[in-house]
Protein backbone atom coordinates (compact mmCIF):
# COMPACT_ATOMS: atom_id res chain seq x y z
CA UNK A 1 12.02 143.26 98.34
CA UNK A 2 11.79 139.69 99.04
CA UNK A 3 15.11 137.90 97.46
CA UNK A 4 14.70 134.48 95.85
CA UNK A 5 17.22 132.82 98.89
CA UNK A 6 14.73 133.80 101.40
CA UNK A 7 12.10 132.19 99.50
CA UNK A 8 14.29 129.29 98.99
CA UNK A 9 15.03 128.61 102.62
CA UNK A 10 12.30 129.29 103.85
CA UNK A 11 8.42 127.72 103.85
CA UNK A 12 5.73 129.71 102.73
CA UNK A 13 4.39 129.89 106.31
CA UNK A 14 7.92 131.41 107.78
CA UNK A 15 7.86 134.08 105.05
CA UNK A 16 4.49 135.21 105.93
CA UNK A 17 6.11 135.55 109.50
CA UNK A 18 8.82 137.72 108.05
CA UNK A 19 6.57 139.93 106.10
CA UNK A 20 4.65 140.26 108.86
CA UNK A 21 7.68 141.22 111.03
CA UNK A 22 8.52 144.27 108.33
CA UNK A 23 4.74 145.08 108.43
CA UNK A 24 5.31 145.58 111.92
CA UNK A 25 8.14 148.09 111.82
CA UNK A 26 5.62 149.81 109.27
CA UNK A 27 2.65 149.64 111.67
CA UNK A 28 4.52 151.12 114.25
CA UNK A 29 6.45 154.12 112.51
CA UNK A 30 9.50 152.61 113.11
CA UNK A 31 11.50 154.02 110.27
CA UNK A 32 10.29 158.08 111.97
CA UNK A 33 11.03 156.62 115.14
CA UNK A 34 14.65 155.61 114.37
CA UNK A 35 15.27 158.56 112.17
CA UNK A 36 14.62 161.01 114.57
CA UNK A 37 16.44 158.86 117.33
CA UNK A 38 19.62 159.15 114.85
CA UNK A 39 19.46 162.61 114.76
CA UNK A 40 20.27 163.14 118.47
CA UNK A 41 24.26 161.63 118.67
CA UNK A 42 24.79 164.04 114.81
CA UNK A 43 23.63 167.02 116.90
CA UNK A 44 25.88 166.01 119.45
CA UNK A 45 28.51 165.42 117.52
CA UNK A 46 28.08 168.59 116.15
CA UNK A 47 27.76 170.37 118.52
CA UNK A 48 31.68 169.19 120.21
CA UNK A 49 32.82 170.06 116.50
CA UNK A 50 31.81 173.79 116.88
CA UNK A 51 32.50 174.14 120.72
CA UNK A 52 35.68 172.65 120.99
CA UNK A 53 37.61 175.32 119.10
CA UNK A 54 35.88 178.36 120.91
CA UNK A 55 37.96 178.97 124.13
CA UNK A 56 35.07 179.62 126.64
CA UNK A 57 32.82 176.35 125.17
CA UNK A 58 35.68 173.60 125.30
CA UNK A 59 33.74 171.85 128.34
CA UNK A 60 30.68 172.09 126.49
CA UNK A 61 32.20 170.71 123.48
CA UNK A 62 33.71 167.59 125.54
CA UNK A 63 30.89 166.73 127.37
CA UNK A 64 28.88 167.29 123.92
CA UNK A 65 31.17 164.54 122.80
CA UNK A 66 30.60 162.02 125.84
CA UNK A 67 26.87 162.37 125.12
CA UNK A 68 27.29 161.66 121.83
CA UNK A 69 29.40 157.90 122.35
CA UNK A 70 26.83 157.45 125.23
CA UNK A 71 23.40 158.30 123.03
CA UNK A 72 24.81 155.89 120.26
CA UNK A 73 24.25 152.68 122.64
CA UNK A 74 20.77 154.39 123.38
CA UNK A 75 19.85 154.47 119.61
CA UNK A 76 20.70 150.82 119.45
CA UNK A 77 18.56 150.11 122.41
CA UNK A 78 15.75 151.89 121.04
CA UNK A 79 16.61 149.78 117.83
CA UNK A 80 16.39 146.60 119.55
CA UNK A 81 13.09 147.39 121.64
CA UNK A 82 11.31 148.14 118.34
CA UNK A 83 12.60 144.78 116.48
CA UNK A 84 11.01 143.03 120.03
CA UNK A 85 7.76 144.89 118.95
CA UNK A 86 7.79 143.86 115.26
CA UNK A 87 8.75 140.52 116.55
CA UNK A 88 5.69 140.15 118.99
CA UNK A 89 3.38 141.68 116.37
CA UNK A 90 4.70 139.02 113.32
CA UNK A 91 3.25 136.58 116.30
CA UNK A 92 -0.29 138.19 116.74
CA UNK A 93 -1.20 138.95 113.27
CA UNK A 94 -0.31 135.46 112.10
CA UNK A 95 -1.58 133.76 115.14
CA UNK A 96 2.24 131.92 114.65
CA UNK A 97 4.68 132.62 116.54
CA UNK A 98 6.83 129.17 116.32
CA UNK A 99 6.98 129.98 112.78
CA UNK A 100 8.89 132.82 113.12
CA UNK A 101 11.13 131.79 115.64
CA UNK A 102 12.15 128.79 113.02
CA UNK A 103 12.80 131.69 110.26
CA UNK A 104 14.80 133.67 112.61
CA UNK A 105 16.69 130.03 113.65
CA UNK A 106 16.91 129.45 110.04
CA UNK A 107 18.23 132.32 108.70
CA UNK A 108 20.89 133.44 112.17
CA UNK A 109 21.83 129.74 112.36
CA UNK A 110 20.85 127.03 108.99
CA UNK A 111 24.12 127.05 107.37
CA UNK A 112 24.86 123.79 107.92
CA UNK A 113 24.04 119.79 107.77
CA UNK A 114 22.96 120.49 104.27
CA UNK A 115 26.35 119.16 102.95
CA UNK A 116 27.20 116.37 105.16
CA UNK A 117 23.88 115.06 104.00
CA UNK A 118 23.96 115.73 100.30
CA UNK A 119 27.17 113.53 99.44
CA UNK A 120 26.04 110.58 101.96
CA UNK A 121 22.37 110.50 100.86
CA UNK A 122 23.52 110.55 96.73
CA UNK A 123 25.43 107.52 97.41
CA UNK A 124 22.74 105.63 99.50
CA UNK A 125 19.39 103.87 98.53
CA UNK A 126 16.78 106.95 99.52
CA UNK A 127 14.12 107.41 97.06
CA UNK A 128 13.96 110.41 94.97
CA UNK A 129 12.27 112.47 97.04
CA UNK A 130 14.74 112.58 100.17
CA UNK A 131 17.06 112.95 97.62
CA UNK A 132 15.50 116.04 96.12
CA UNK A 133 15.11 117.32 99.83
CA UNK A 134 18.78 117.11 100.67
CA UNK A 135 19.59 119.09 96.85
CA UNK A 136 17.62 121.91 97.65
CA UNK A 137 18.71 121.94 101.19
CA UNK A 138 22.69 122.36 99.69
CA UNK A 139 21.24 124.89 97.50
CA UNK A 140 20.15 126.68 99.97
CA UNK A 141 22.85 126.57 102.45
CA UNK A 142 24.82 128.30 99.52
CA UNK A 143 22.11 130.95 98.99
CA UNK A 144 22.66 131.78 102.48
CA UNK A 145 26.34 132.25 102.76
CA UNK A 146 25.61 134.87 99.74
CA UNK A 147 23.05 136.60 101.01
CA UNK A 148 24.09 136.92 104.03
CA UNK A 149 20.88 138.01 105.71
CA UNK A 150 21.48 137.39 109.51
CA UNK A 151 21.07 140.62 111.32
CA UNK A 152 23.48 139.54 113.57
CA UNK A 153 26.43 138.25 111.26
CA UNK A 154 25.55 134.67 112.34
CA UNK A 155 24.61 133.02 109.05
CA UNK A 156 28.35 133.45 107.19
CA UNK A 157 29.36 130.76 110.15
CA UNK A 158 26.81 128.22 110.08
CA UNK A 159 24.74 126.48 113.07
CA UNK A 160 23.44 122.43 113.29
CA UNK A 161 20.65 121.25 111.22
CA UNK A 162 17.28 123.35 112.11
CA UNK A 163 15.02 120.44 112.08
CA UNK A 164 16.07 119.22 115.56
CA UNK A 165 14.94 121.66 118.16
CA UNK A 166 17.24 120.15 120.56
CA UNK A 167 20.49 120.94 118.57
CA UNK A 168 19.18 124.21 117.29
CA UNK A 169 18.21 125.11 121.27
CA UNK A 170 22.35 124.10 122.51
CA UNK A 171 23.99 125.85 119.94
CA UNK A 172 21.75 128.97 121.22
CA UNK A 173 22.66 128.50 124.67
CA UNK A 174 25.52 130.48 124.23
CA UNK A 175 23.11 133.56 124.10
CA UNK A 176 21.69 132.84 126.80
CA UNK A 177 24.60 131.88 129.71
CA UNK A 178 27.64 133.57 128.57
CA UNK A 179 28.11 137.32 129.79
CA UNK A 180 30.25 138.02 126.68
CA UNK A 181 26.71 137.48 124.33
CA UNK A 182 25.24 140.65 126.49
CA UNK A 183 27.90 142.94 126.05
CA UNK A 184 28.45 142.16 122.53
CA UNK A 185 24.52 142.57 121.83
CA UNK A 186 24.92 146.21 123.22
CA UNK A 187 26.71 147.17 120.19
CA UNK A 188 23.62 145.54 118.13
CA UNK A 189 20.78 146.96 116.08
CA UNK A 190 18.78 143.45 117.07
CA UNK A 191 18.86 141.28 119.92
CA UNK A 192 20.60 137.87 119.95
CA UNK A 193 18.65 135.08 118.17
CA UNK A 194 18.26 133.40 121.51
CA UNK A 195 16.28 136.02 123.01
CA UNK A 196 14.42 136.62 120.45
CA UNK A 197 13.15 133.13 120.29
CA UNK A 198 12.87 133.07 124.26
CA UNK A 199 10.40 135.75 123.49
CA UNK A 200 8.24 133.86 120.62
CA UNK A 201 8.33 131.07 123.58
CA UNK A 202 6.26 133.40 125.69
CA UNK A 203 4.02 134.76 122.83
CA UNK A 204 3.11 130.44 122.15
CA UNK A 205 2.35 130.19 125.78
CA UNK A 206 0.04 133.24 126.09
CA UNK A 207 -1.75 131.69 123.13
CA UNK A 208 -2.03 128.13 124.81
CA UNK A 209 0.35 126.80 122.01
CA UNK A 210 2.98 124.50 122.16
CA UNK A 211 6.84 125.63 121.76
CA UNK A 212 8.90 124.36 119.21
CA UNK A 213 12.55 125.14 119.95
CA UNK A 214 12.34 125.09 124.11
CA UNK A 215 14.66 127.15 125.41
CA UNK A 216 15.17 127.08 129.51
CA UNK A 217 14.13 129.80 131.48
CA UNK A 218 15.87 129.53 134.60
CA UNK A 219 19.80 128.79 133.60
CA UNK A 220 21.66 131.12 135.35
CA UNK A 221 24.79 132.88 133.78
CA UNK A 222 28.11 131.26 133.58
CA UNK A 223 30.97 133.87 134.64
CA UNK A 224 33.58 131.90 135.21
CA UNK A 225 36.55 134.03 134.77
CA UNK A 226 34.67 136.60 132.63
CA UNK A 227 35.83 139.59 134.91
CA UNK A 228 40.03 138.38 134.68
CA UNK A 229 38.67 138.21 130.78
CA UNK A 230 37.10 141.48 130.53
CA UNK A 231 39.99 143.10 132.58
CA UNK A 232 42.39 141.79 130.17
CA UNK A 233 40.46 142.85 127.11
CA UNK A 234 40.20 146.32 128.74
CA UNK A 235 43.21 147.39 130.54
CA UNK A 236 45.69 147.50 127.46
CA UNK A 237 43.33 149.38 125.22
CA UNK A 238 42.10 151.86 128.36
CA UNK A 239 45.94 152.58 129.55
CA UNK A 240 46.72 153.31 125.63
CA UNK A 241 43.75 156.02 125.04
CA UNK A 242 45.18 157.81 128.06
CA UNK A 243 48.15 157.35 127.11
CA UNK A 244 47.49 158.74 123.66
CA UNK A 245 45.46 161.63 124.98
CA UNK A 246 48.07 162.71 127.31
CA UNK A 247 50.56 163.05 124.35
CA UNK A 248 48.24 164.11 121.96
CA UNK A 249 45.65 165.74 123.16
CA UNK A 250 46.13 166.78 126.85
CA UNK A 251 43.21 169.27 127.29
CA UNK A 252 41.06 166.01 127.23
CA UNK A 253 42.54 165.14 130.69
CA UNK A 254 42.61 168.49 131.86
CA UNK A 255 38.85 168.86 131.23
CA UNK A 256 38.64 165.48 133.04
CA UNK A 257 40.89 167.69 135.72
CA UNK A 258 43.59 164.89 135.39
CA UNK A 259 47.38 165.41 135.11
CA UNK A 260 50.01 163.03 134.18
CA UNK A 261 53.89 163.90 134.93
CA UNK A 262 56.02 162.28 132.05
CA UNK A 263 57.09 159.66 135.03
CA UNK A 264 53.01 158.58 134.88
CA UNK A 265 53.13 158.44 131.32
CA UNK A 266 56.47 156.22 130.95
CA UNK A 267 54.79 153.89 133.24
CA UNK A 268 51.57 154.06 131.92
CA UNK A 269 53.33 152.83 128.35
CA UNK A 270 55.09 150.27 130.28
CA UNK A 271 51.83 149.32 131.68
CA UNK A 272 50.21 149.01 128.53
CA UNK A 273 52.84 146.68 126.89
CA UNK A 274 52.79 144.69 130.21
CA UNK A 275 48.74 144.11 129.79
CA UNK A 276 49.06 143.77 126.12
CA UNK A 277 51.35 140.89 126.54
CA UNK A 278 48.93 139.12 129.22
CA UNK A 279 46.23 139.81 126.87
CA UNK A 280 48.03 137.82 124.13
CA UNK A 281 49.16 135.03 126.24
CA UNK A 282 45.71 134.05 127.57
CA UNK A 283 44.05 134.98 124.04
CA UNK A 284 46.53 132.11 121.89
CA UNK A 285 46.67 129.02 124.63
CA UNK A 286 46.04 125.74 124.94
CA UNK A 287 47.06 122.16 123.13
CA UNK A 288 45.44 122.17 119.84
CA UNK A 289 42.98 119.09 119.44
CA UNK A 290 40.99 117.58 117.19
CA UNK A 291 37.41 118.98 116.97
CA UNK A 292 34.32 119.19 114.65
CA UNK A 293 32.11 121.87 113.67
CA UNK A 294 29.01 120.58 115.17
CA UNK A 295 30.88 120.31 118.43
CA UNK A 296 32.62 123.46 118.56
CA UNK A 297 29.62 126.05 118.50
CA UNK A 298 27.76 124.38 121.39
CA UNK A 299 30.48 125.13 123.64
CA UNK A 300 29.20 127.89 125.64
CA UNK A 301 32.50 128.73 127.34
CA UNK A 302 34.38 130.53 124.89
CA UNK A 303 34.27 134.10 123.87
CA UNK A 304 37.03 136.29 121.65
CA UNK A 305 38.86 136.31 124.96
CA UNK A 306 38.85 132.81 125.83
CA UNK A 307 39.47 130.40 123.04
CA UNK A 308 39.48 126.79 122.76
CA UNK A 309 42.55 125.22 120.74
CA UNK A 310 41.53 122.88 117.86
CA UNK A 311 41.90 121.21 114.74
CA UNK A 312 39.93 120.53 111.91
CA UNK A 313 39.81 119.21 109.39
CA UNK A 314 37.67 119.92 106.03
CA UNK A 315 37.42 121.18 102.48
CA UNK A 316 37.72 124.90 101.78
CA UNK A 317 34.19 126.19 100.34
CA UNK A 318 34.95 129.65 99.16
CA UNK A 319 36.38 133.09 100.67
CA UNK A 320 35.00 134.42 103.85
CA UNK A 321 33.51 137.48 101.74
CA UNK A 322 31.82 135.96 99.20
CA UNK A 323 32.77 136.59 95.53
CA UNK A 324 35.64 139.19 97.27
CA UNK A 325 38.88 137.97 95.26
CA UNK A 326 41.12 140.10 97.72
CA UNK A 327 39.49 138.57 100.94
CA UNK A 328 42.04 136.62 102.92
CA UNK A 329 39.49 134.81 105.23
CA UNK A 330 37.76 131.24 104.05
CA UNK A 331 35.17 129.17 104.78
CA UNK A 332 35.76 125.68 105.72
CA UNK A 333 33.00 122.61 105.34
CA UNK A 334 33.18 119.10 107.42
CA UNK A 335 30.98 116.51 107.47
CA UNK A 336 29.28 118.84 110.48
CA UNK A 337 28.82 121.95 109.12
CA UNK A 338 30.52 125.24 107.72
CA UNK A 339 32.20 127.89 109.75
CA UNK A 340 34.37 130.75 109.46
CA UNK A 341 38.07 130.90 109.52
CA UNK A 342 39.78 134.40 109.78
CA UNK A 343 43.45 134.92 109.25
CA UNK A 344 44.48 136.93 111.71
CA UNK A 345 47.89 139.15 110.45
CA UNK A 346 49.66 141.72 111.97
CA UNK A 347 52.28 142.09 109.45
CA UNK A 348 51.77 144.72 106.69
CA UNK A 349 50.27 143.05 103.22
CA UNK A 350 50.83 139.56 104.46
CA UNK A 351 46.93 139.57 103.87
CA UNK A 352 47.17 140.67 100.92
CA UNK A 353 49.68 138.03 99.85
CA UNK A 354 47.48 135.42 101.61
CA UNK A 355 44.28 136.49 99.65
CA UNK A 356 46.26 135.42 96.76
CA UNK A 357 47.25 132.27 97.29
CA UNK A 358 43.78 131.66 98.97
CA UNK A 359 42.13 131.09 95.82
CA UNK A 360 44.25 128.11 95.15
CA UNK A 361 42.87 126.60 97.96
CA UNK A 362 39.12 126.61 97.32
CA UNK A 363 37.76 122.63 96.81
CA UNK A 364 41.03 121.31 98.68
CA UNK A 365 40.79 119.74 101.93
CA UNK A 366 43.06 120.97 104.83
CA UNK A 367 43.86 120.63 107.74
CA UNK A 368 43.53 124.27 110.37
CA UNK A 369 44.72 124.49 113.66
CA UNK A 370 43.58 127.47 115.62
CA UNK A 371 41.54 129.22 118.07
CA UNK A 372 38.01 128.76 118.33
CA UNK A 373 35.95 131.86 118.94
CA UNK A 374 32.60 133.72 119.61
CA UNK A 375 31.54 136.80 119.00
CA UNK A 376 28.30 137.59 117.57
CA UNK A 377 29.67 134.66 115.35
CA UNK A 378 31.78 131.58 115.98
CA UNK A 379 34.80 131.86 113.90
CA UNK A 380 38.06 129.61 114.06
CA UNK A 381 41.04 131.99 114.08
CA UNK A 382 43.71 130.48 112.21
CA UNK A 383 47.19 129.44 113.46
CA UNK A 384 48.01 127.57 110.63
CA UNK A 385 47.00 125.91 107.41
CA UNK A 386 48.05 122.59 105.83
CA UNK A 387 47.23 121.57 102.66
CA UNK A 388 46.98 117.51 101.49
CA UNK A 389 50.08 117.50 100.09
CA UNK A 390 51.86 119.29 103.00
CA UNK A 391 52.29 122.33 101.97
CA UNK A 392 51.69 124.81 105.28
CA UNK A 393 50.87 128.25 105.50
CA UNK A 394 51.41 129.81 109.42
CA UNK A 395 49.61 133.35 110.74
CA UNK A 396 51.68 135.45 112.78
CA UNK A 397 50.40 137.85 114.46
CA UNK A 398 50.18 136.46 118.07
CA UNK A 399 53.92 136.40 118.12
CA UNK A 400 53.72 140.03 116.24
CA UNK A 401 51.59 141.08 119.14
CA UNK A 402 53.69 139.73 121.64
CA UNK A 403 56.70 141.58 119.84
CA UNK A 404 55.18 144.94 119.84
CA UNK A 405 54.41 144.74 123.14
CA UNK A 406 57.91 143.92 124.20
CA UNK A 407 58.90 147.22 122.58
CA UNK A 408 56.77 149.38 124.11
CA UNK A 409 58.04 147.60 127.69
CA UNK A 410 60.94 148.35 126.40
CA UNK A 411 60.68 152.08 125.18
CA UNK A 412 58.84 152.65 128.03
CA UNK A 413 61.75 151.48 130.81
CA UNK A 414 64.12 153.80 128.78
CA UNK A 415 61.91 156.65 128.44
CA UNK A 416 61.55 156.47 132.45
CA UNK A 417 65.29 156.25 132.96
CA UNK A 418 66.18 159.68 130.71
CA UNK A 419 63.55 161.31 133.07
């Protein structure tokens, strides 16, 4: 089914492309192929459900269930190999493959500029025609944020104007230089945008065509301090599964032919409130300053571990889950663009109790300070929330966090004394 906000955003050129890419799952047996891939990590699954409780099968049943988390990131390999091949044949059959990569751009990344546009151009002296442009560009920039049809979770933030190749090809360079994009695409069913259009790139050049969003080829990766990152996003969450499978369930470790003494397991506890509270301290940092949209998702530095203070400023469009009257998250519009704020709470139903008061806020502008973030989407993480006429609302859970983890340092240097 082809929904009218596809139609809408797109030309009729780039939704010829996107047929073409669904014709190309079809051509290829993709929906067979994928089934039957699926049915390898349920048989596995299965298979640790019946062997763990027979005595004599345990090992079979655990290593059953190590296949089974391992097969799941082959599935979505598989997954993202075959939307390559649907990709490259969307590119032979129409002879186009620039036109797809400015759907895929469109639909991942064109939530934005419409609205910055719309109220200046209405005021000026264009003719009726830009003016007409700039409408149905607005309307379409809302049928987006509905439909939400980025594979990748992309288009409920927003990206810079598609018409300029050069903006749409720096907010993609995050993609494509920051190690955090790779390990977050391994828990995809399709690859990032970026590669995808890399890709088209290569199709335009076999076919002696010229590229429309260049993308370079040989920028190496920026790792920084991605291993002190990725250390501090493991280590907590590691030293708590053991820790939880030594109290819990201890034949895990003993199939694993490990044994903790309740001395190893104090400290381990200790150890995980220790790397939880590092993990806080270098996830909530830095001097909050101002920022724009536009500017903040072509930083390619940042990731969910590494954040980049700011503050913004901007009118509050509508809920973060669209037409969800419970959703605590919002979407905030500047001049720039349109990108996702979460509220971040630790505390039981203080969401709740947000999402309440949240609808109030839609049409007002605010001022958010936060932490600006990337996943497979760029979200601002909110710290706090101040409305024209001063009233503030504040997110806690950093300092939660930082609580919790106190306690467990704490439970865990008086669990190792009584030993």
């Amino acid at each position: 089914m082809v929904t009218k906000g596809l139609l809408d955003v797109l030309t009729p050129e780039e939704v010829n492309a996107v047929l073409a890419h669904e014709l190309g799952h079809i051509k290829h047996w993709d929906f067979v192929v994928m089934t039957l891939a699926s049915l390898a990590p349920l048989l596995l699954y299965q298979i640790y459900i019946i062997a763990k409780r027979i005595d004599n099968l345990r090992v079979v049943g655990y290593s059953a269930y190590l296949c089974y988390w391992f097969s799941q990131f082959i599935v979505l390999l598989l997954n993202r190999t075959r939307e390559s091949y649907a990709d490259h044949y969307s590119a032979q059959v129409t002879g186009a493959p620039d036109t797809l990569a400015s759907a895929l751009i469109k639909i991942a990344y064109g939530m934005v500029r419409a609205e910055g546009e719309y109220r200046e151009t209405l005021q000026s002296g264009f003719d009726k025609g830009e003016k007409a442009r700039v409408r149905r560009e607005r309307r379409v920039t809302g049928a987006l944020g509905v439909m939400g049809i980025s594979s990748l979770g992309a288009s409920r933030s927003l990206a810079l104007g598609v018409a300029d190749p050069a903006q749409a090809a720096a907010v993609m360079r995050w993609d494509l230089v920051n190690p955090w994009a790779r390990l977050y695409q391994l828990n995809s069913t399709h690859p990032l945008t970026a590669m995808r259009v890399r890709e088209l790139n290569r199709d335009a050049e076999a076919m002696h065509q010229p590229v429309r969003y260049p993308l370079p080829e040989g920028e190496s990766m920026h790792w920084g301090l991605f291993p002190l990152e990725a250390f501090l996003w493991a280590a907590p969450v590691v030293s708590l599964v053991l820790l939880l499978a030594a109290v819990l369930e201890p034949r895990w470790l003993t199939f694993l032919n490990i044994n903790l003494s309740s001395e190893a397991n104090a400290a381990l506890l200790i150890f995980t409130g220790v790397a939880w509270m590092f993990r806080t301290l270098f996830r909530y940092h830095g001097e909050f300053e101002d920022a724009t949209v536009a500017s903040l998702i072509q930083d390619v530095e940042v990731s969910q571990m590494r954040p980049r203070a700011v503050r913004i400023k901007g009118e509050i469009v509508g809920k973060g889950v669209p037409g969800f009257f419970w959703s605590s998250d919002l979407v905030l519009r500047d001049p720039s663009g349109i990108i996702f704020i979460l509220y971040r709470q630790t505390i039981p139903l203080m969401r709740f109790l947000f999402a309440i008061k949240a609808q109030d806020l839609i049409g007002q502008d605010v001022e958010i300070e936060g932490w600006f973030r990337r996943g497979l989407a760029p979200y601002v993480e909110m710290s706090s929330l101040t409305q024209k006429y001063g009233t503030r609302h504040r997110a806690y859970s950093r300092w939660v966090q930082q609580g919790l983890a106190a306690i467990a340092i704490v439970i865990g240097m008086i669990w190792l004394k009584g030993i």
